[in-house]
PDB file of N, CA and C in Angstrom:
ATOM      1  N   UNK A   1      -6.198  25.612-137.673  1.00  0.00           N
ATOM      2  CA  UNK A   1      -7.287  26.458-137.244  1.00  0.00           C
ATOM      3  C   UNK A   1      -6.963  27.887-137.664  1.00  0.00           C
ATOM      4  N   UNK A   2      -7.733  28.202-138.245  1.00  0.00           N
ATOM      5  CA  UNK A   2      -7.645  30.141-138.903  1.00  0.00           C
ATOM      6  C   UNK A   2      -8.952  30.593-138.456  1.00  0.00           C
ATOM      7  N   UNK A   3      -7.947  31.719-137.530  1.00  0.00           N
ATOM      8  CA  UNK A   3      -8.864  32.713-136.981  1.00  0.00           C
ATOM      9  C   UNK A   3      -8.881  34.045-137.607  1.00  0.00           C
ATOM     10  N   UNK A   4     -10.217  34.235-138.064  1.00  0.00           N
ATOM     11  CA  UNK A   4     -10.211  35.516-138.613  1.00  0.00           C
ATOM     12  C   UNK A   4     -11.140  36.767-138.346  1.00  0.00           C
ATOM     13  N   UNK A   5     -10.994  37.627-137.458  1.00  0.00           N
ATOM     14  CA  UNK A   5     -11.502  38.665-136.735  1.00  0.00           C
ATOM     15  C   UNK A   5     -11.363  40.099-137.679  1.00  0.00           C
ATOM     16  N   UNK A   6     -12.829  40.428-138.387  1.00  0.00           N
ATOM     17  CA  UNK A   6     -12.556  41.801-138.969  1.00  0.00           C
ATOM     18  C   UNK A   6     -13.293  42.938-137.559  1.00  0.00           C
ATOM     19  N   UNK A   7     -12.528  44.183-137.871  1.00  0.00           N
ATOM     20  CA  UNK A   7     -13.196  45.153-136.713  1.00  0.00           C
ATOM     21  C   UNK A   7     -14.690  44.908-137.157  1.00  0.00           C
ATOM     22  N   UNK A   8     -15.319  45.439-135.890  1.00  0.00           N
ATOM     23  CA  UNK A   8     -16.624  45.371-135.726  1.00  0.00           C
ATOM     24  C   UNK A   8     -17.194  46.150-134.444  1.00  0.00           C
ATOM     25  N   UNK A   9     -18.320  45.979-134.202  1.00  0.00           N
ATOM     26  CA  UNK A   9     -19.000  46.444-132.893  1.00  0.00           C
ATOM     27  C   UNK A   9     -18.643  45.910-131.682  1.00  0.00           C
ATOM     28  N   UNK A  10     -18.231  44.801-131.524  1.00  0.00           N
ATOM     29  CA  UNK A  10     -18.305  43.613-130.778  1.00  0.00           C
ATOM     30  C   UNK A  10     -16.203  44.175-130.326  1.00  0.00           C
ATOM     31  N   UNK A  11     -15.658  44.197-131.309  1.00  0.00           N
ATOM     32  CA  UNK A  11     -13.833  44.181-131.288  1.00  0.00           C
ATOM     33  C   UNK A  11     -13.593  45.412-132.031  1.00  0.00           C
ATOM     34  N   UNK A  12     -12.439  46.595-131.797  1.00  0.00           N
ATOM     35  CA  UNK A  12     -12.433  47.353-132.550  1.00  0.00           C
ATOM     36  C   UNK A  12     -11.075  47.856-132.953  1.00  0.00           C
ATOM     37  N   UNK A  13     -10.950  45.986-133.761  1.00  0.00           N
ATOM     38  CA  UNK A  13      -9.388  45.512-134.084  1.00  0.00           C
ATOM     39  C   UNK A  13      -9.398  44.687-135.048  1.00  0.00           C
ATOM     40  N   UNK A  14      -8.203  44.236-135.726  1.00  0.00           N
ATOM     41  CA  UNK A  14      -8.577  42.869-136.631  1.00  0.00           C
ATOM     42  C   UNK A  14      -7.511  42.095-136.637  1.00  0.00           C
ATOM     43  N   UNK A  15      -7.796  41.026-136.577  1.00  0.00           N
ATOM     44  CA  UNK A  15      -7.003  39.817-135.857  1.00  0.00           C
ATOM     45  C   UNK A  15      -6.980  38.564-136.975  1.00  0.00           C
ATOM     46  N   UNK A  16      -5.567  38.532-137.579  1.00  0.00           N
ATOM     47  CA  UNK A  16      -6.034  36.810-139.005  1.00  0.00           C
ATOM     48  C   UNK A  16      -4.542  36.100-138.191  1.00  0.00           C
ATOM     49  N   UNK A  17      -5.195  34.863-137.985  1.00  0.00           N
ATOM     50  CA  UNK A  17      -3.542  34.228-137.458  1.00  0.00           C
ATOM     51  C   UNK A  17      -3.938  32.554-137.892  1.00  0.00           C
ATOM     52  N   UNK A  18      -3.059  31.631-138.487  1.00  0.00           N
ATOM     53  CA  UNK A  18      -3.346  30.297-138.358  1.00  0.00           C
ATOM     54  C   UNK A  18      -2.247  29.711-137.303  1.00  0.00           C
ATOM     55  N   UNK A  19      -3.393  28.884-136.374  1.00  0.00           N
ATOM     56  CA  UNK A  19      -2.817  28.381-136.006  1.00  0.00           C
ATOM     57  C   UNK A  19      -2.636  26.505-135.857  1.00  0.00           C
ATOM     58  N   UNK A  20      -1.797  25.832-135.336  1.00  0.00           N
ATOM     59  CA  UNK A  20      -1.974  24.312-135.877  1.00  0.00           C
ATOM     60  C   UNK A  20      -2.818  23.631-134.489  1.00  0.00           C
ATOM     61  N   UNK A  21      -3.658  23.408-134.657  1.00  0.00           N
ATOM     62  CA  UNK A  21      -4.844  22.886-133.920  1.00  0.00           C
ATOM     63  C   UNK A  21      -4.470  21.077-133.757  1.00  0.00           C
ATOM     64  N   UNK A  22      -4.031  20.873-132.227  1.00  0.00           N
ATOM     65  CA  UNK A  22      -3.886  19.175-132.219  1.00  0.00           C
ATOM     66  C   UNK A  22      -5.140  18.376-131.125  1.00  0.00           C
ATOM     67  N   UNK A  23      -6.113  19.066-131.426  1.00  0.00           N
ATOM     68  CA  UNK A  23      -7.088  18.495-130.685  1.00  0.00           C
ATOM     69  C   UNK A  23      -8.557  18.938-131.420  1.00  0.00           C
ATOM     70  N   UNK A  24      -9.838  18.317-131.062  1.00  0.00           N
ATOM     71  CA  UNK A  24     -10.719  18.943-131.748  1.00  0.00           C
ATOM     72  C   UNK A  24     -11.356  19.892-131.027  1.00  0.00           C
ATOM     73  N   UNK A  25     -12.391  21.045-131.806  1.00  0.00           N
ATOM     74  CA  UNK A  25     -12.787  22.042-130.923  1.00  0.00           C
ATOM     75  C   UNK A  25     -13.783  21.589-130.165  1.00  0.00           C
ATOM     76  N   UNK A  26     -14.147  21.989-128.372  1.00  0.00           N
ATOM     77  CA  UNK A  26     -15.156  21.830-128.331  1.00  0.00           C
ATOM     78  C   UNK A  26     -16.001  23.112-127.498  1.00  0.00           C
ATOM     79  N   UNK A  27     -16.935  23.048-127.394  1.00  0.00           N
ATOM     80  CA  UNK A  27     -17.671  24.120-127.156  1.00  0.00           C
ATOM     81  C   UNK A  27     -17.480  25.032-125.403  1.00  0.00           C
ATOM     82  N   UNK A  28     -17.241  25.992-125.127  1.00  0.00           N
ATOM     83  CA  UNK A  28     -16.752  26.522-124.178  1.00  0.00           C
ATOM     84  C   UNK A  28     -17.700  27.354-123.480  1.00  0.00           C
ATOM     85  N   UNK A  29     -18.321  27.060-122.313  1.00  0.00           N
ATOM     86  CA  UNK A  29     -18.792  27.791-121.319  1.00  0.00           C
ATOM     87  C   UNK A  29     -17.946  28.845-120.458  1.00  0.00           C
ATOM     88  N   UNK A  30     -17.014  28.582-119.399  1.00  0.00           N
ATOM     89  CA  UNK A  30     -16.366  29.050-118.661  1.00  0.00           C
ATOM     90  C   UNK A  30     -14.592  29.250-118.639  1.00  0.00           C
ATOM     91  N   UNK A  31     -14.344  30.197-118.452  1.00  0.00           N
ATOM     92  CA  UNK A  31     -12.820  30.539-117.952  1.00  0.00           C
ATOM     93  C   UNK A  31     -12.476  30.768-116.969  1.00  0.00           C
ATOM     94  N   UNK A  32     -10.996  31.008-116.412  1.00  0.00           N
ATOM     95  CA  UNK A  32     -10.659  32.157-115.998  1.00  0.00           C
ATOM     96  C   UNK A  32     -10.363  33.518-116.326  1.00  0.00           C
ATOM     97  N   UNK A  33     -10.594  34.347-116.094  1.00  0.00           N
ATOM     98  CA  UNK A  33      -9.677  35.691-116.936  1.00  0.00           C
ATOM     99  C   UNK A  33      -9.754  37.103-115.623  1.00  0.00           C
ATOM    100  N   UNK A  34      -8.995  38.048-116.058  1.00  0.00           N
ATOM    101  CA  UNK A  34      -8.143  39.197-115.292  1.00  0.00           C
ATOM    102  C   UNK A  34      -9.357  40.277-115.650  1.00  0.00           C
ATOM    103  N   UNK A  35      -9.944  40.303-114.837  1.00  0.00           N
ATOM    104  CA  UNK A  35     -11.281  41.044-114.349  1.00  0.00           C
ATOM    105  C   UNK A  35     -11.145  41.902-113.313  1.00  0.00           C
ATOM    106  N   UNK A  36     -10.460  42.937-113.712  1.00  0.00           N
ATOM    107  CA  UNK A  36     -10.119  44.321-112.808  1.00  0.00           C
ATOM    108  C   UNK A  36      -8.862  44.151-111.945  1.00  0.00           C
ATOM    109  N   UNK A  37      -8.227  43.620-112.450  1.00  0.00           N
ATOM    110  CA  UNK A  37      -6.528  42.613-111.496  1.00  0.00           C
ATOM    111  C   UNK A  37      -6.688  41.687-111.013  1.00  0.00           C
ATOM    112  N   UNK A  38      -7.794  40.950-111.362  1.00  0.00           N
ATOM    113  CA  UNK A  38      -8.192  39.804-110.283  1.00  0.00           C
ATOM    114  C   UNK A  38      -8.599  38.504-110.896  1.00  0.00           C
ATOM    115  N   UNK A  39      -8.504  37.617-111.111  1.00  0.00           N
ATOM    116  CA  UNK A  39      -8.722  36.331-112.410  1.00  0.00           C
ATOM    117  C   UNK A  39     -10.023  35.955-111.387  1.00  0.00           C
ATOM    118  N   UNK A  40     -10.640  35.729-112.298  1.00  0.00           N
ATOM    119  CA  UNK A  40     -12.610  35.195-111.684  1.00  0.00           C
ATOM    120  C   UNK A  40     -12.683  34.908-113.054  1.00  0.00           C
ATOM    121  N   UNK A  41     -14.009  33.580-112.816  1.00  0.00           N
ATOM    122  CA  UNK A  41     -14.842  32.979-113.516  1.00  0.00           C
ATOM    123  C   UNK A  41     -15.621  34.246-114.315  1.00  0.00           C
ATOM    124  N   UNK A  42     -15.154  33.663-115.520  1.00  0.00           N
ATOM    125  CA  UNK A  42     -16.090  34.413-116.717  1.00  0.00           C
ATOM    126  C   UNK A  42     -17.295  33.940-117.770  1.00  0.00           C
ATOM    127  N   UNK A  43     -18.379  33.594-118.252  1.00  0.00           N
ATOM    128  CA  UNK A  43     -18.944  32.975-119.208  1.00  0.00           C
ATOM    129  C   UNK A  43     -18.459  33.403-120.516  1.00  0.00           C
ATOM    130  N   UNK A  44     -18.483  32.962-121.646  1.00  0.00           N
ATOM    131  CA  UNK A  44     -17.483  32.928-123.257  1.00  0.00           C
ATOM    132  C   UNK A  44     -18.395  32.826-124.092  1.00  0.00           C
ATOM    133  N   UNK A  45     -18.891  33.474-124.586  1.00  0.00           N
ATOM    134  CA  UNK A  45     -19.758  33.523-126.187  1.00  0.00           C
ATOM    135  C   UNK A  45     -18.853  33.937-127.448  1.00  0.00           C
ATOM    136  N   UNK A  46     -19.633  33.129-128.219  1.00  0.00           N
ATOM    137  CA  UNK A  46     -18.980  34.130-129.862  1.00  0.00           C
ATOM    138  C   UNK A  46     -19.393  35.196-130.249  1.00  0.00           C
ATOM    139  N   UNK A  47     -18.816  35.653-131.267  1.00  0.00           N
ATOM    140  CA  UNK A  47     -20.217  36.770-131.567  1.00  0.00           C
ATOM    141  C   UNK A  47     -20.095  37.050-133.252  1.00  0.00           C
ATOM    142  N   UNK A  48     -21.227  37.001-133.753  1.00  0.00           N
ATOM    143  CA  UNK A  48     -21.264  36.579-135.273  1.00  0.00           C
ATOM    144  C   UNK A  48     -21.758  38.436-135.693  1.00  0.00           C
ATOM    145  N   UNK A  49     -20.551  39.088-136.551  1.00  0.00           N
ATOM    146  CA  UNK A  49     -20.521  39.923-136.799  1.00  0.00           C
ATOM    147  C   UNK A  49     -21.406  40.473-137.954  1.00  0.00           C
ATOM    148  N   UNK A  50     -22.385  39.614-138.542  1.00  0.00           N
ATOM    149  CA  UNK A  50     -22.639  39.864-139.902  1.00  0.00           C
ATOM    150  C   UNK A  50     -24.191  40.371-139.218  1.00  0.00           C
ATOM    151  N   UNK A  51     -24.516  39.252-137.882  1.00  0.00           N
ATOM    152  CA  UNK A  51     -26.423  39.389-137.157  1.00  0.00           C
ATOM    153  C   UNK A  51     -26.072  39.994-135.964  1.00  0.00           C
ATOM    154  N   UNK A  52     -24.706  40.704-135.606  1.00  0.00           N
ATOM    155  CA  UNK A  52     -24.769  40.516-134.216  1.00  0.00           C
ATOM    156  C   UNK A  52     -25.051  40.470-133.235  1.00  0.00           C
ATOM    157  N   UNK A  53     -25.061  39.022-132.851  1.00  0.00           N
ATOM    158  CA  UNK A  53     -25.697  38.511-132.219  1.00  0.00           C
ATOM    159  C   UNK A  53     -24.805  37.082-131.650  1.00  0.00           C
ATOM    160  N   UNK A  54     -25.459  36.602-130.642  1.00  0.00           N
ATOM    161  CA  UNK A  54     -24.067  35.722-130.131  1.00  0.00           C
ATOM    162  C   UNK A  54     -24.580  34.659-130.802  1.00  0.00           C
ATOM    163  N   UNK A  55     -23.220  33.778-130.833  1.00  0.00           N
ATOM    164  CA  UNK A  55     -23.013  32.068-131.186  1.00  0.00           C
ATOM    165  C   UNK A  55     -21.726  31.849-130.467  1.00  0.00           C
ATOM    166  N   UNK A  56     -21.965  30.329-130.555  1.00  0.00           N
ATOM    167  CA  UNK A  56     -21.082  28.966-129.454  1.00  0.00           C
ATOM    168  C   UNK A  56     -20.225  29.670-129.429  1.00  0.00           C
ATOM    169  N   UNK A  57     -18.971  29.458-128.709  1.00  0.00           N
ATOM    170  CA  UNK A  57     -17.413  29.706-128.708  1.00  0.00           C
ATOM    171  C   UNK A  57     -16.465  28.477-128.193  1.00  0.00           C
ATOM    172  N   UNK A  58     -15.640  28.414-128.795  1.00  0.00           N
ATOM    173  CA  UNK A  58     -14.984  27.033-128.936  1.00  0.00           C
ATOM    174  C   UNK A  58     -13.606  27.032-128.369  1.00  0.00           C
ATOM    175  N   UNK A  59     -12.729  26.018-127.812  1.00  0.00           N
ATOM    176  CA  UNK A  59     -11.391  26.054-127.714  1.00  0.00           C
ATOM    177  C   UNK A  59     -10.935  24.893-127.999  1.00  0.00           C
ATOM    178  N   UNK A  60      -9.632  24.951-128.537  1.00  0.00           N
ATOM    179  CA  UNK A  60      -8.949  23.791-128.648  1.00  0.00           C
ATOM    180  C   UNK A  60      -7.434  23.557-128.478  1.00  0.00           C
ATOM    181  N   UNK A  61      -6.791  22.781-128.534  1.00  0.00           N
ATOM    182  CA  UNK A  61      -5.696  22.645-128.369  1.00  0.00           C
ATOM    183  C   UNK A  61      -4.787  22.784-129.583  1.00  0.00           C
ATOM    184  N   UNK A  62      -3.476  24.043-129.521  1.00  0.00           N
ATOM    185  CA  UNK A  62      -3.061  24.060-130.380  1.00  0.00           C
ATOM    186  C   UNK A  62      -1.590  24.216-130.066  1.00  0.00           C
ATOM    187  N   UNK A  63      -0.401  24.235-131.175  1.00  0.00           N
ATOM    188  CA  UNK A  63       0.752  24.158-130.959  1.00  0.00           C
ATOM    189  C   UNK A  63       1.400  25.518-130.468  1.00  0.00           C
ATOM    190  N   UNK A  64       1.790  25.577-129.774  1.00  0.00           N
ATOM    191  CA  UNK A  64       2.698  27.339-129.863  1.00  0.00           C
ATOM    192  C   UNK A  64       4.192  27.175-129.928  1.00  0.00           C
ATOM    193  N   UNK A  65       4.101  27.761-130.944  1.00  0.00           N
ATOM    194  CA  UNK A  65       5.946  27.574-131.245  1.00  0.00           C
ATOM    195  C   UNK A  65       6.596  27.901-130.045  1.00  0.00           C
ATOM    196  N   UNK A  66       8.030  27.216-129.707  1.00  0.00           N
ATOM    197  CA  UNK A  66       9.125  27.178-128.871  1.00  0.00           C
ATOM    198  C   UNK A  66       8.673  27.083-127.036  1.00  0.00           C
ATOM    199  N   UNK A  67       6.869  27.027-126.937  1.00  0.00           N
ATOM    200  CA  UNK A  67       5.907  26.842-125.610  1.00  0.00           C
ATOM    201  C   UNK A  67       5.089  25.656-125.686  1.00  0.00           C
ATOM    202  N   UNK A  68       5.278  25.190-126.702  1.00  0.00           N
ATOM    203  CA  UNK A  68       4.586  23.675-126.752  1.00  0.00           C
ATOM    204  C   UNK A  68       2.985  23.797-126.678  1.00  0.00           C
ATOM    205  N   UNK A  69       1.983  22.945-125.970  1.00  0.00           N
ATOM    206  CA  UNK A  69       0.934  22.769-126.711  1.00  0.00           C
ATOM    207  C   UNK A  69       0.397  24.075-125.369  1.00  0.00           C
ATOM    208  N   UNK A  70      -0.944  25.021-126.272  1.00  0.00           N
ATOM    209  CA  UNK A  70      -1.712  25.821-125.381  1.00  0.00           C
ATOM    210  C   UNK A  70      -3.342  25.550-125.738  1.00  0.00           C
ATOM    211  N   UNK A  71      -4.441  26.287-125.193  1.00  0.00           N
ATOM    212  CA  UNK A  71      -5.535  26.513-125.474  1.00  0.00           C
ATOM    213  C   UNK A  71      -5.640  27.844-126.073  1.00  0.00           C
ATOM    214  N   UNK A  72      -6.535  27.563-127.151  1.00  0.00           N
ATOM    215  CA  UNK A  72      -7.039  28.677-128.032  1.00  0.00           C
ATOM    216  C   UNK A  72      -8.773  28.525-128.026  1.00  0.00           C
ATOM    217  N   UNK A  73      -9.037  29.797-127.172  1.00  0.00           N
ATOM    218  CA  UNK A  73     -10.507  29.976-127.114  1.00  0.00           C
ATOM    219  C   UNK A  73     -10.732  30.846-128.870  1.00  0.00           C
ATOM    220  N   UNK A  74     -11.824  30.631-129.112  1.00  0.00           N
ATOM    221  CA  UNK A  74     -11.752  31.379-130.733  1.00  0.00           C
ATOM    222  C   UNK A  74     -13.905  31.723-130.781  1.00  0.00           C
ATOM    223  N   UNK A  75     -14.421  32.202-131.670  1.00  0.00           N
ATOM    224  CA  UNK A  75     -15.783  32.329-131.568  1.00  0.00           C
ATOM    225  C   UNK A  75     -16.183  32.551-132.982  1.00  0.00           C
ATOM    226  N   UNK A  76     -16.947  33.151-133.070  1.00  0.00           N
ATOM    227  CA  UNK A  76     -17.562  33.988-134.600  1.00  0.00           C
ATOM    228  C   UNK A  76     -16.828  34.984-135.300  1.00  0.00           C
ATOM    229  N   UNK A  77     -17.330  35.434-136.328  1.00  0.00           N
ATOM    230  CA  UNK A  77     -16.786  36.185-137.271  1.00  0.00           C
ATOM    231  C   UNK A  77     -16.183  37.614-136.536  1.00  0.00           C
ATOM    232  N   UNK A  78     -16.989  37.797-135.442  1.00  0.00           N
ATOM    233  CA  UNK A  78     -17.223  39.087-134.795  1.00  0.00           C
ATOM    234  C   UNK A  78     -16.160  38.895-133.298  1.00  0.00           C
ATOM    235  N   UNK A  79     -15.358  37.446-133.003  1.00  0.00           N
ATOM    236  CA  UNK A  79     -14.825  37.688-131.978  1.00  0.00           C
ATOM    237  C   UNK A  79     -15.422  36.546-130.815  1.00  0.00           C
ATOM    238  N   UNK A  80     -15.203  37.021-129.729  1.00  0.00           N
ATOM    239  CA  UNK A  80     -15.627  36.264-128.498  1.00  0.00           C
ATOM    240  C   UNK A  80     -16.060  37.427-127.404  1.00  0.00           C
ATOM    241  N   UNK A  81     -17.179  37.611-126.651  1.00  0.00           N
ATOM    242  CA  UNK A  81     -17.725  37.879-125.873  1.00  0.00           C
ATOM    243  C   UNK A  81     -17.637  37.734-124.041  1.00  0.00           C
ATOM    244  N   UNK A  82     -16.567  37.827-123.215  1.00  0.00           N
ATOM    245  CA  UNK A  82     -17.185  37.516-121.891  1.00  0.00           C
ATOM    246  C   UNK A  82     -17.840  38.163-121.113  1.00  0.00           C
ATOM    247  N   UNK A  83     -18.515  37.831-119.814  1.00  0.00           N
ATOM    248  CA  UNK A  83     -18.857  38.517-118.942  1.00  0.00           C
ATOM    249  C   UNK A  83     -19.261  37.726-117.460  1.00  0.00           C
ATOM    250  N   UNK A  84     -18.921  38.583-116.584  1.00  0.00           N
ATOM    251  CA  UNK A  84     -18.851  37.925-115.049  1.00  0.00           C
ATOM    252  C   UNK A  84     -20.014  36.303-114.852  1.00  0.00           C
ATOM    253  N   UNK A  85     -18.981  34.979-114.407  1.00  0.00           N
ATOM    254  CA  UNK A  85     -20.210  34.349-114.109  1.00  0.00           C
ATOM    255  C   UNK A  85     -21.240  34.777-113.625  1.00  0.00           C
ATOM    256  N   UNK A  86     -21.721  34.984-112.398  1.00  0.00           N
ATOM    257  CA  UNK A  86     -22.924  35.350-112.146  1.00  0.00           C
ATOM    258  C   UNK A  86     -23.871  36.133-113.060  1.00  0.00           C
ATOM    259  N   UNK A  87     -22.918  37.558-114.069  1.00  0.00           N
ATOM    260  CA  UNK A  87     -24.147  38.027-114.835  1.00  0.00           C
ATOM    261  C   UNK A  87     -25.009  36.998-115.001  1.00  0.00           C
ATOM    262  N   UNK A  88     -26.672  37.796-115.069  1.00  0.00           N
ATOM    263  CA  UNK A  88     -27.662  36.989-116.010  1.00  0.00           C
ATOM    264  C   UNK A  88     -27.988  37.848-117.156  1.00  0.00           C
ATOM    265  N   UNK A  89     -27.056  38.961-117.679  1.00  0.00           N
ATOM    266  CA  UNK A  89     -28.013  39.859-118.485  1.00  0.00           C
ATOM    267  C   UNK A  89     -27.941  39.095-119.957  1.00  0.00           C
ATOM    268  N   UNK A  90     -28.075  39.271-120.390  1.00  0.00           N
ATOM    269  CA  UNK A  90     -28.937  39.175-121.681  1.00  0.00           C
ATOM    270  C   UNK A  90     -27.169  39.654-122.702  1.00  0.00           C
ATOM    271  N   UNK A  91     -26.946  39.015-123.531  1.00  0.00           N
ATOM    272  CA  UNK A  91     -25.439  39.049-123.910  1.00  0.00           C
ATOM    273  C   UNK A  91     -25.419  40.152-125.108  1.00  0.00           C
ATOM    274  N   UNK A  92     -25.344  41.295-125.208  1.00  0.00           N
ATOM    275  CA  UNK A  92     -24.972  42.181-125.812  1.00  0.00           C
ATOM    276  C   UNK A  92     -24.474  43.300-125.995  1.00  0.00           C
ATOM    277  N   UNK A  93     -24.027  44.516-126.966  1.00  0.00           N
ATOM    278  CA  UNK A  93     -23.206  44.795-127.311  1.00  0.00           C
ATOM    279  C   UNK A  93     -23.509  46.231-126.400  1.00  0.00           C
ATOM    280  N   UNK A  94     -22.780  47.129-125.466  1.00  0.00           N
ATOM    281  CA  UNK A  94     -22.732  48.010-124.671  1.00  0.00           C
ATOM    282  C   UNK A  94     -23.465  47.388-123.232  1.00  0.00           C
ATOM    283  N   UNK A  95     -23.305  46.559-123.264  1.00  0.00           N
ATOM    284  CA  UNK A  95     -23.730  46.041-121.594  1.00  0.00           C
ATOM    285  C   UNK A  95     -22.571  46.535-120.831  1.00  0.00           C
ATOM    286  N   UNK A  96     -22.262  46.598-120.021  1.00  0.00           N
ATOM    287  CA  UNK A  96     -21.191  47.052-119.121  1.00  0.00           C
ATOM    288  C   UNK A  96     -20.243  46.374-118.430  1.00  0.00           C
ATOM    289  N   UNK A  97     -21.095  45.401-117.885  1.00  0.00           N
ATOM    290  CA  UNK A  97     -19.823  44.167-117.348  1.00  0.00           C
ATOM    291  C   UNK A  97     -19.736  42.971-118.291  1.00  0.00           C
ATOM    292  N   UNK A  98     -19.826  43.473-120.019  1.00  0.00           N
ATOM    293  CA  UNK A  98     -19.163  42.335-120.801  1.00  0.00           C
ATOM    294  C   UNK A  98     -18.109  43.164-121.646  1.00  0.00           C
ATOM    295  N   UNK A  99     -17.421  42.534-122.234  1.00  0.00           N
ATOM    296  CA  UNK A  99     -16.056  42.841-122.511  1.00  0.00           C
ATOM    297  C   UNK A  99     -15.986  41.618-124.169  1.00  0.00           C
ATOM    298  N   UNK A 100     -15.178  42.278-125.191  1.00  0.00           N
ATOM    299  CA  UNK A 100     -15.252  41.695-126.778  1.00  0.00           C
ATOM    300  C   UNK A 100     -13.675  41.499-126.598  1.00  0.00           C
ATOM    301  N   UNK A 101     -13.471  40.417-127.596  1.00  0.00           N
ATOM    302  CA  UNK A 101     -12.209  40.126-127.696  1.00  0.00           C
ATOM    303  C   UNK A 101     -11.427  39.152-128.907  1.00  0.00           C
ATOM    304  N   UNK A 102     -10.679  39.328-129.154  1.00  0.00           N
ATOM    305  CA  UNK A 102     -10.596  38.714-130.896  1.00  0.00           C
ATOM    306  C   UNK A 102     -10.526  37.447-130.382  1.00  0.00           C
ATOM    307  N   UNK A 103      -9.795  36.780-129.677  1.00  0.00           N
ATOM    308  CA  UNK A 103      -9.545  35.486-129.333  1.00  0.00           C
ATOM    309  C   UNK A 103      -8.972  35.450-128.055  1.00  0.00           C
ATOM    310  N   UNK A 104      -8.756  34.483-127.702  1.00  0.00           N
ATOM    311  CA  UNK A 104      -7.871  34.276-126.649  1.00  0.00           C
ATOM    312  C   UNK A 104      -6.853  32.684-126.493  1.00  0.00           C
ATOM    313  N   UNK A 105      -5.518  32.913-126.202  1.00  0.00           N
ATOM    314  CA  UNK A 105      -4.750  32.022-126.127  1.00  0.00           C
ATOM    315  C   UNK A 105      -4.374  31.828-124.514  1.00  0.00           C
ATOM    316  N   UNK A 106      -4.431  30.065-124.074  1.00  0.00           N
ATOM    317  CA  UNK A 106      -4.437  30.071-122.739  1.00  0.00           C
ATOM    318  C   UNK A 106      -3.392  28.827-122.671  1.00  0.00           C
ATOM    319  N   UNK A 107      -2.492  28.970-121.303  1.00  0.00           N
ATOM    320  CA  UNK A 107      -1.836  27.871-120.932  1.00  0.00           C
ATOM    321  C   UNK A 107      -2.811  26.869-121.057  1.00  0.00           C
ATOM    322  N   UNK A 108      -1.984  25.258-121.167  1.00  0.00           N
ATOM    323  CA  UNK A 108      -2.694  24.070-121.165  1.00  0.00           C
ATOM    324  C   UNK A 108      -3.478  23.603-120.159  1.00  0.00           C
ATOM    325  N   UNK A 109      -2.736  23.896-118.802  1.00  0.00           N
ATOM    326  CA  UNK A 109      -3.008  23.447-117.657  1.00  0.00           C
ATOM    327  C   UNK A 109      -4.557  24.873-117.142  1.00  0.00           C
ATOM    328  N   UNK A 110      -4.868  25.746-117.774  1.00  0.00           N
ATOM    329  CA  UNK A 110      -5.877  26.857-117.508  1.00  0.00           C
ATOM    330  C   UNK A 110      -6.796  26.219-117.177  1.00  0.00           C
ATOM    331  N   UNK A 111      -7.678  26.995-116.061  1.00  0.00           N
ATOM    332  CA  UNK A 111      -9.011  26.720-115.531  1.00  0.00           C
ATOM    333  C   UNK A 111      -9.994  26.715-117.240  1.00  0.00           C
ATOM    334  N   UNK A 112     -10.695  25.854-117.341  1.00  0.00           N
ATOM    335  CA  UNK A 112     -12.220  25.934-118.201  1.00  0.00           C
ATOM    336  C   UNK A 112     -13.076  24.239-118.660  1.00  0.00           C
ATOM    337  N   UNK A 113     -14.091  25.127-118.583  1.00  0.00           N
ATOM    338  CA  UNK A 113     -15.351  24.092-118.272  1.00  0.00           C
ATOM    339  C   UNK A 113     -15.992  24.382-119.927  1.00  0.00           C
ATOM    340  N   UNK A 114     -16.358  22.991-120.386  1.00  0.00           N
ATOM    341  CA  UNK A 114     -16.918  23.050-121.748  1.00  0.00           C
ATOM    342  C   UNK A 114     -18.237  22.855-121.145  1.00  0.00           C
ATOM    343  N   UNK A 115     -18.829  22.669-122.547  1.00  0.00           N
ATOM    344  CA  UNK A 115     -20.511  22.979-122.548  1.00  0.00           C
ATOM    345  C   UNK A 115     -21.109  21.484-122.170  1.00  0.00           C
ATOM    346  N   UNK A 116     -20.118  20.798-122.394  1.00  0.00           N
ATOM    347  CA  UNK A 116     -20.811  19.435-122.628  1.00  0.00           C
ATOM    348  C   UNK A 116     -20.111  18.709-120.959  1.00  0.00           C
ATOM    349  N   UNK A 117     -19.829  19.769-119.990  1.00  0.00           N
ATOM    350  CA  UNK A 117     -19.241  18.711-118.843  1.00  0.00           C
ATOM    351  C   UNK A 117     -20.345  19.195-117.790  1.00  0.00           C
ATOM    352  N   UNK A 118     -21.303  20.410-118.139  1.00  0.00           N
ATOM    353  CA  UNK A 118     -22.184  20.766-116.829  1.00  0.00           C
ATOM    354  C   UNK A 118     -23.489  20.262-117.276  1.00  0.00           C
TER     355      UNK A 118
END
């Protein structure tokens, strides 16, 4: 799996890493993540840097050297997108309680809900 994050609107960083993917991707609704010191349910979009504009975001299982197997959340050209479950706003770029991010790597055992289990 090669992730490749150029800066953009969305991230204002750039991120190229391969990593070895032992599971297939599947599509990702929910996390956990550290939301003002505090881990709460987040929703996960991609974000496609070329329309930006959101698409799916995916995780899968991949190897991490000398930590054995983790989750790798990954999205669009432009990154990955969260913001508080409850938001309902409308997913874009200067909203306030969403937050851009090149990727994210998660223990195996991590809270998350794919698209296809709700």
């Amino acid at each position: 799996m090669y992730v490749d994050v150029e800066e953009n609107e969305n991230i204002h960083e750039n991120f190229s890493m391969l990593y070895r993917d032992v599971s297939v991707s599947r599509e990702v609704y929910c996390i956990k993540y550290n939301l003002e010191g505090e881990e709460s349910p987040v929703q996960v979009i991609g974000w496609d840097k070329e329309t930006q504009s959101p698409c799916a975001a995916y995780a899968c299982q991949i190897e991490e050297s000398g930590d054995g197997v983790a989750i790798l959340i990954h999205g669009g050209t432009g990154g990955i997108r969260i913001k508080p479950l409850e938001d309902e706003a409308e997913w874009k770029l200067g909203e306030s309680k969403q937050k851009g991010a090149t990727h994210l790597v998660y223990p195996r055992d991590c809270f998350i809900v794919y698209k296809d289990e709700i």
